[in-house]
PDB file of N, CA and C in Angstrom:
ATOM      1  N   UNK A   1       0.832  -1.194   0.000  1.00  0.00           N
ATOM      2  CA  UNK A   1       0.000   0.000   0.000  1.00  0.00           C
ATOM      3  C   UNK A   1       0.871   1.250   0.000  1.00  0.00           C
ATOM      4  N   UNK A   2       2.232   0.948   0.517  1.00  0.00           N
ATOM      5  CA  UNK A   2       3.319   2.496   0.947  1.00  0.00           C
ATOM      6  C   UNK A   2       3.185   2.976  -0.711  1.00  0.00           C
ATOM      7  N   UNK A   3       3.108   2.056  -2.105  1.00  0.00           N
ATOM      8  CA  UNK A   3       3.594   2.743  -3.159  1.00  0.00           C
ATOM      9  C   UNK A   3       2.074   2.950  -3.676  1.00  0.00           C
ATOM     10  N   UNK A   4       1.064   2.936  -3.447  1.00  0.00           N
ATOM     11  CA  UNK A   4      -0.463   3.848  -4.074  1.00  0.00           C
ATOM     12  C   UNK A   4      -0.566   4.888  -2.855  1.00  0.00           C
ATOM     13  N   UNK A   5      -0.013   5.366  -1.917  1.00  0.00           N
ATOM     14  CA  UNK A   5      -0.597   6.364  -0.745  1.00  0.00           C
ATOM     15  C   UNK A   5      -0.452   7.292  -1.335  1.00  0.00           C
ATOM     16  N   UNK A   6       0.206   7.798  -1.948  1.00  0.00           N
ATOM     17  CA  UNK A   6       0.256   9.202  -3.008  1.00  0.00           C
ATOM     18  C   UNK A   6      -0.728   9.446  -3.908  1.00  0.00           C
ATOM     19  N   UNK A   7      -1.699   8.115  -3.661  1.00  0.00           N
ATOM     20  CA  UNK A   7      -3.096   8.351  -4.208  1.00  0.00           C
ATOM     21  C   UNK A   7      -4.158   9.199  -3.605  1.00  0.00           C
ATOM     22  N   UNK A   8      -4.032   8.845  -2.671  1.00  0.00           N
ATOM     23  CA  UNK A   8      -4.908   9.683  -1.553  1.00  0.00           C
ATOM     24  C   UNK A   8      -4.264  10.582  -0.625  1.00  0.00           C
ATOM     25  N   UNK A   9      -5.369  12.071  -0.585  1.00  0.00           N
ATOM     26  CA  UNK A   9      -5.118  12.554   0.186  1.00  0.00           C
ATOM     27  C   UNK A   9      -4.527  12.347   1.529  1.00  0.00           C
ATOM     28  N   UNK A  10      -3.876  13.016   2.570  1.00  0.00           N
ATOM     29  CA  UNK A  10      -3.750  12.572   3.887  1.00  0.00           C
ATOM     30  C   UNK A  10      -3.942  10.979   4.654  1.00  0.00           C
ATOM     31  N   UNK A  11      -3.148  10.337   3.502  1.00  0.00           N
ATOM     32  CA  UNK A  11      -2.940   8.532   3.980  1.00  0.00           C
ATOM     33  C   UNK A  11      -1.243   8.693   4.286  1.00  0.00           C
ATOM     34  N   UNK A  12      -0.944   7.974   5.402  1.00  0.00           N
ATOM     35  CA  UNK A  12       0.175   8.121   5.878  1.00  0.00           C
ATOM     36  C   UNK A  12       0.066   6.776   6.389  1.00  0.00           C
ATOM     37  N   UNK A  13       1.384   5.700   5.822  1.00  0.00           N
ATOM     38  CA  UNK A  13       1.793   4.341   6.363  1.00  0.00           C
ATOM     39  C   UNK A  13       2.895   4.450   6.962  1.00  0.00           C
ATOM     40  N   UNK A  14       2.968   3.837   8.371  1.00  0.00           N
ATOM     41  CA  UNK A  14       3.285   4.025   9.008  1.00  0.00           C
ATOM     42  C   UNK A  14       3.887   2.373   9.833  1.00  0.00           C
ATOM     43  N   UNK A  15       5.083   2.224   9.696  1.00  0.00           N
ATOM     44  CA  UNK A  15       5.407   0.727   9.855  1.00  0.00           C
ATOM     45  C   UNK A  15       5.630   0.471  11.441  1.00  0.00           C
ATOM     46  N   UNK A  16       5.209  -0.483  12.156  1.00  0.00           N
ATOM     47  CA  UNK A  16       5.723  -0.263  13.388  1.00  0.00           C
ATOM     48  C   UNK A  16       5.758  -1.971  13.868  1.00  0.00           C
ATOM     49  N   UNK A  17       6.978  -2.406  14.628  1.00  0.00           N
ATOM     50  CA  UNK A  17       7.497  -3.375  14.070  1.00  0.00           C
ATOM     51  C   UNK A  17       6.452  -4.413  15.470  1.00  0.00           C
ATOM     52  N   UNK A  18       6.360  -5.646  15.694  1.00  0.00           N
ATOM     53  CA  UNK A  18       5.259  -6.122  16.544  1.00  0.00           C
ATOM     54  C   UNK A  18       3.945  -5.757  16.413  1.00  0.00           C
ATOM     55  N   UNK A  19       3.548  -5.003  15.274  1.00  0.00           N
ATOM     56  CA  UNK A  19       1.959  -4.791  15.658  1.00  0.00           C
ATOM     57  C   UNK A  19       1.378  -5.461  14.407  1.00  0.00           C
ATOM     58  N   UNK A  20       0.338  -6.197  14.567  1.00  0.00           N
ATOM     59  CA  UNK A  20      -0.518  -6.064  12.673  1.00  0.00           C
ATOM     60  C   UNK A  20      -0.974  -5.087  12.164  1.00  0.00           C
ATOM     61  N   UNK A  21      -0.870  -5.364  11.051  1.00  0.00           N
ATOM     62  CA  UNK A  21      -1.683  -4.358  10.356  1.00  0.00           C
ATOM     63  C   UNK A  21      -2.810  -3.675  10.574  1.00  0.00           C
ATOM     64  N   UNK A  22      -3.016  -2.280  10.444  1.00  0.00           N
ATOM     65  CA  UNK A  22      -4.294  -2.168  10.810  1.00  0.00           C
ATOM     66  C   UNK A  22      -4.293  -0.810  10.054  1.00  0.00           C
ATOM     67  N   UNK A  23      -5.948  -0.223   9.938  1.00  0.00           N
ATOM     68  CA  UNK A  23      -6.184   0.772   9.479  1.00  0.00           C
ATOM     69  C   UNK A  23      -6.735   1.531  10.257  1.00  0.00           C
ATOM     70  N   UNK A  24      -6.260   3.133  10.583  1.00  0.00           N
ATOM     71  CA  UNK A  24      -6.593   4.023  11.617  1.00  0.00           C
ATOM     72  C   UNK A  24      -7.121   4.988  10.863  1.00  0.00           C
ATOM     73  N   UNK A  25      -8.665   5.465  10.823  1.00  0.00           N
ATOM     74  CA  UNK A  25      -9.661   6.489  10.137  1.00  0.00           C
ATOM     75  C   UNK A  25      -9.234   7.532  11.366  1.00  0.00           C
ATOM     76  N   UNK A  26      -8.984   8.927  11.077  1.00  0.00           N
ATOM     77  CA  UNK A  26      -8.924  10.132  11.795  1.00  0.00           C
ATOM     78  C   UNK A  26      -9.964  11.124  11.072  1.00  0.00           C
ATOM     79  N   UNK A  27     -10.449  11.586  11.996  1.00  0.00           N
ATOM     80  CA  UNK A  27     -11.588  12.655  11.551  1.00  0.00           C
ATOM     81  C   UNK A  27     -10.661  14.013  11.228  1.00  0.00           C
ATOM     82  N   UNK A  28     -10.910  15.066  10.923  1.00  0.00           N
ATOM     83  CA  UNK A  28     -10.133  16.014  10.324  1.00  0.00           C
ATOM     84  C   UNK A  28     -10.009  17.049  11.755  1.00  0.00           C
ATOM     85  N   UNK A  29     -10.212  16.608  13.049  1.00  0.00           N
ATOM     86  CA  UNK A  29      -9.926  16.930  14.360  1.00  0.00           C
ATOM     87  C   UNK A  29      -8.884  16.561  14.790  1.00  0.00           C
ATOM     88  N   UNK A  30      -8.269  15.514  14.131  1.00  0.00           N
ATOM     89  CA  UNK A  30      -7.518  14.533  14.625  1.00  0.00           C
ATOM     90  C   UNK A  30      -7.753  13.610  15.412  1.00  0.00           C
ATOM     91  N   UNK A  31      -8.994  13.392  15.831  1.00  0.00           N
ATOM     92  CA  UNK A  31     -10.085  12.134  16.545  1.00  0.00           C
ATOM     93  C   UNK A  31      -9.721  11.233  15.758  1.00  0.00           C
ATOM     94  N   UNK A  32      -9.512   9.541  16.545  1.00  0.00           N
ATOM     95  CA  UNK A  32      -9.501   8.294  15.757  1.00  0.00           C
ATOM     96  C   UNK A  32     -10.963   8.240  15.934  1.00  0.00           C
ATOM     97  N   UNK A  33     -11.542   8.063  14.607  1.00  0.00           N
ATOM     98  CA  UNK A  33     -12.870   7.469  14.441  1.00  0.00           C
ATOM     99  C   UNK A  33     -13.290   5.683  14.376  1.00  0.00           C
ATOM    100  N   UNK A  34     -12.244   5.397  13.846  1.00  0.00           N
ATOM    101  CA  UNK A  34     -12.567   3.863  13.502  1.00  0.00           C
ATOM    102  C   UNK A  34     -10.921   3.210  13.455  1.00  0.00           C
ATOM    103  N   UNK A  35     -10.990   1.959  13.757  1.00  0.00           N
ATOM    104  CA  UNK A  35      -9.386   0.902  13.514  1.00  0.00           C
ATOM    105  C   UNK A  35      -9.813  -0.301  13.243  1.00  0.00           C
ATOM    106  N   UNK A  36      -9.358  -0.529  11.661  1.00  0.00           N
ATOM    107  CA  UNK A  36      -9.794  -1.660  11.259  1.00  0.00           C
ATOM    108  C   UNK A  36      -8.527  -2.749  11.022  1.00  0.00           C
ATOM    109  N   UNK A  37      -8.610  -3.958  11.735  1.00  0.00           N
ATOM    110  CA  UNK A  37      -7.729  -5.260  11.532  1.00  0.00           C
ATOM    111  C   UNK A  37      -7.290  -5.330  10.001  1.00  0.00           C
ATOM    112  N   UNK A  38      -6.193  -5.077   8.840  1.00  0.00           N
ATOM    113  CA  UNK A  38      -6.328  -5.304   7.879  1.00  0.00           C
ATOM    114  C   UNK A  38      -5.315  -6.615   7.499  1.00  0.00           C
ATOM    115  N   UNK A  39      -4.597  -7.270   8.322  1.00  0.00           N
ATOM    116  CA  UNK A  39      -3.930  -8.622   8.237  1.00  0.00           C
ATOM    117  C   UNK A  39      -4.118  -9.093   6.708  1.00  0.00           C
ATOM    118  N   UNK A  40      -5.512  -9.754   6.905  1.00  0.00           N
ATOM    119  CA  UNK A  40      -5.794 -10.735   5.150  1.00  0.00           C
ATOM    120  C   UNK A  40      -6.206  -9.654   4.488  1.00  0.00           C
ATOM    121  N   UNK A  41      -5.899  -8.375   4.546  1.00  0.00           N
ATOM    122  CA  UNK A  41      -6.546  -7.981   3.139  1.00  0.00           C
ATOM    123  C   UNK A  41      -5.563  -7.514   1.819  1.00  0.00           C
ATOM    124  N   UNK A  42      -5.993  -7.571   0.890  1.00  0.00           N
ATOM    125  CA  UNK A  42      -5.195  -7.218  -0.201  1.00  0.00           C
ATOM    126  C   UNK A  42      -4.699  -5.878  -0.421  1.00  0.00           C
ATOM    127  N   UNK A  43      -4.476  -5.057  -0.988  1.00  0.00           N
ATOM    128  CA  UNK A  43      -3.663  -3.639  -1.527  1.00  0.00           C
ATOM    129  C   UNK A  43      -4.898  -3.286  -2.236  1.00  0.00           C
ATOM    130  N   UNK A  44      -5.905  -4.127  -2.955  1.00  0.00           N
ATOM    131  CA  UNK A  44      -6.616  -3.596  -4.089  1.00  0.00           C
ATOM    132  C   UNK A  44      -7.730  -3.657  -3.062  1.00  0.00           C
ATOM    133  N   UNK A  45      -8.299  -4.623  -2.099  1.00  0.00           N
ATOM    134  CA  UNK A  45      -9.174  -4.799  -0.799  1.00  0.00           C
ATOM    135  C   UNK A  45      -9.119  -3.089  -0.158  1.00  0.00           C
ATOM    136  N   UNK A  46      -7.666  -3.139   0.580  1.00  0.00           N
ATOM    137  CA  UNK A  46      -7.472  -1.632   1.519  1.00  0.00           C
ATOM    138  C   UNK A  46      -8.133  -0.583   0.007  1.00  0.00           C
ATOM    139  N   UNK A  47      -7.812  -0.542  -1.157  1.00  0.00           N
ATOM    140  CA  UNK A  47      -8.052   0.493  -2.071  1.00  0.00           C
ATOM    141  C   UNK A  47      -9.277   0.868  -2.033  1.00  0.00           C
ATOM    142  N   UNK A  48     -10.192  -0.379  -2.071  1.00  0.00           N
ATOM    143  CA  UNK A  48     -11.407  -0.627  -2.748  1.00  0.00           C
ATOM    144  C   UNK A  48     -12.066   0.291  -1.275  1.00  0.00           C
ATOM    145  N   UNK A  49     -11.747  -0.378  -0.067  1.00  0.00           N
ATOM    146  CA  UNK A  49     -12.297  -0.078   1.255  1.00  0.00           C
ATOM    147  C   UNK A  49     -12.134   1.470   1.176  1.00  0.00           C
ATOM    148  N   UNK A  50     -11.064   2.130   1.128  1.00  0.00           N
ATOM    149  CA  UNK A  50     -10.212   3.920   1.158  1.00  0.00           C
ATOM    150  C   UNK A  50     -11.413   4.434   0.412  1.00  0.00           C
ATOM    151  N   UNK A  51     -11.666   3.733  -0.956  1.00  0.00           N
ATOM    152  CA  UNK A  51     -12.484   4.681  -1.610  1.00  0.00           C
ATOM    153  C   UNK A  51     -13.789   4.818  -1.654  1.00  0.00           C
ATOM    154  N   UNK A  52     -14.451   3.537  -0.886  1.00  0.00           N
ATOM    155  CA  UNK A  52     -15.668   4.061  -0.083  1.00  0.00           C
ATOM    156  C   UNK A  52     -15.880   4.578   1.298  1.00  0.00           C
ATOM    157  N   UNK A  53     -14.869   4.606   1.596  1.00  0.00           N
ATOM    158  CA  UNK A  53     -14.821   5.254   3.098  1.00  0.00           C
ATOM    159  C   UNK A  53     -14.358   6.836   2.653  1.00  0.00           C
ATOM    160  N   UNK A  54     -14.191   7.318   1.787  1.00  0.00           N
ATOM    161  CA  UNK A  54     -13.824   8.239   1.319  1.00  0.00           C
ATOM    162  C   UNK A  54     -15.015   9.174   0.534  1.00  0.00           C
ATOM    163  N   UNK A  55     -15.477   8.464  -0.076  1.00  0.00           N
ATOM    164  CA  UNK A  55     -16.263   8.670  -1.224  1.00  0.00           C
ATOM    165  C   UNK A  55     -17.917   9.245  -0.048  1.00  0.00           C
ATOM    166  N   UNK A  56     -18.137   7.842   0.725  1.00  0.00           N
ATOM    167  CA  UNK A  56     -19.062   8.575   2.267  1.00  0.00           C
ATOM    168  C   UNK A  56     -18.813   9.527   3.104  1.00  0.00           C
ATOM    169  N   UNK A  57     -17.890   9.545   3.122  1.00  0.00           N
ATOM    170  CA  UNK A  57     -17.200  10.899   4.061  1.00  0.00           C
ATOM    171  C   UNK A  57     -17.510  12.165   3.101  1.00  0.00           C
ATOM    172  N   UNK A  58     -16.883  12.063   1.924  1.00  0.00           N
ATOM    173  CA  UNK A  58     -17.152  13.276   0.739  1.00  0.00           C
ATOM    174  C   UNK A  58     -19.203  13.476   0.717  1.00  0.00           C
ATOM    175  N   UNK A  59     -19.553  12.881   0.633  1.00  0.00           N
ATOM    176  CA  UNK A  59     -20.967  12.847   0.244  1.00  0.00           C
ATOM    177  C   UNK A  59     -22.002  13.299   1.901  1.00  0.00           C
ATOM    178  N   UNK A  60     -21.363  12.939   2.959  1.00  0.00           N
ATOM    179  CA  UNK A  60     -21.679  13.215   4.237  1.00  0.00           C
ATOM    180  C   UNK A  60     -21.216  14.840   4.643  1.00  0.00           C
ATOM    181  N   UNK A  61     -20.240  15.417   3.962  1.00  0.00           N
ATOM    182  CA  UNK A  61     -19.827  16.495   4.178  1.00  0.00           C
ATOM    183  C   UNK A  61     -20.357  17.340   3.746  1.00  0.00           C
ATOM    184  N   UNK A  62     -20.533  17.327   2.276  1.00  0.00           N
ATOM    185  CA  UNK A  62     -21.309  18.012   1.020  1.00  0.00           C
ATOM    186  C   UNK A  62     -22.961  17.735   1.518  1.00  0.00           C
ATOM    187  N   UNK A  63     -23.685  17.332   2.291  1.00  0.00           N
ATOM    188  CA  UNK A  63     -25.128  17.488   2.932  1.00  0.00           C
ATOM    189  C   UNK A  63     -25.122  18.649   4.215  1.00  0.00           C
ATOM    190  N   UNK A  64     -24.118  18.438   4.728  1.00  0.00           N
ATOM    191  CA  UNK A  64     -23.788  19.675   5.743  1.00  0.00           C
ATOM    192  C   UNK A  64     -24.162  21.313   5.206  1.00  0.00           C
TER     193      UNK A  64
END
């Protein structure tokens, strides 16, 4: 995933050695909103996931 993060805005990988994988959603407060286990998932899985978690966030904002 370190070589598509330049896809998305404000995605930052971050290696840290003993832990699994995981995915940390931050609200634009800097609040962790959500941490998801990503162990079995694929690069195109995390993609697929980024861009609907992205795509809801965009569409949740724009109703505001």
């Amino acid at each position: 995933m370190e070589n598509r993060a330049s896809e998305y805005d404000n995605l930052e990988v971050v290696y840290r050695q003993g832990q699994k994988p995981r995915l940390v959603l931050v609200d634009e407060e800097g609040d962790v909103g959500e941490t998801l286990p990503i162990g079995g998932w694929t690069e195109d899985t995390i993609a697929e996931y980024l861009a609907d978690a992205i795509g809801a966030a965009a569409a949740a904002k724009d109703e505001l």
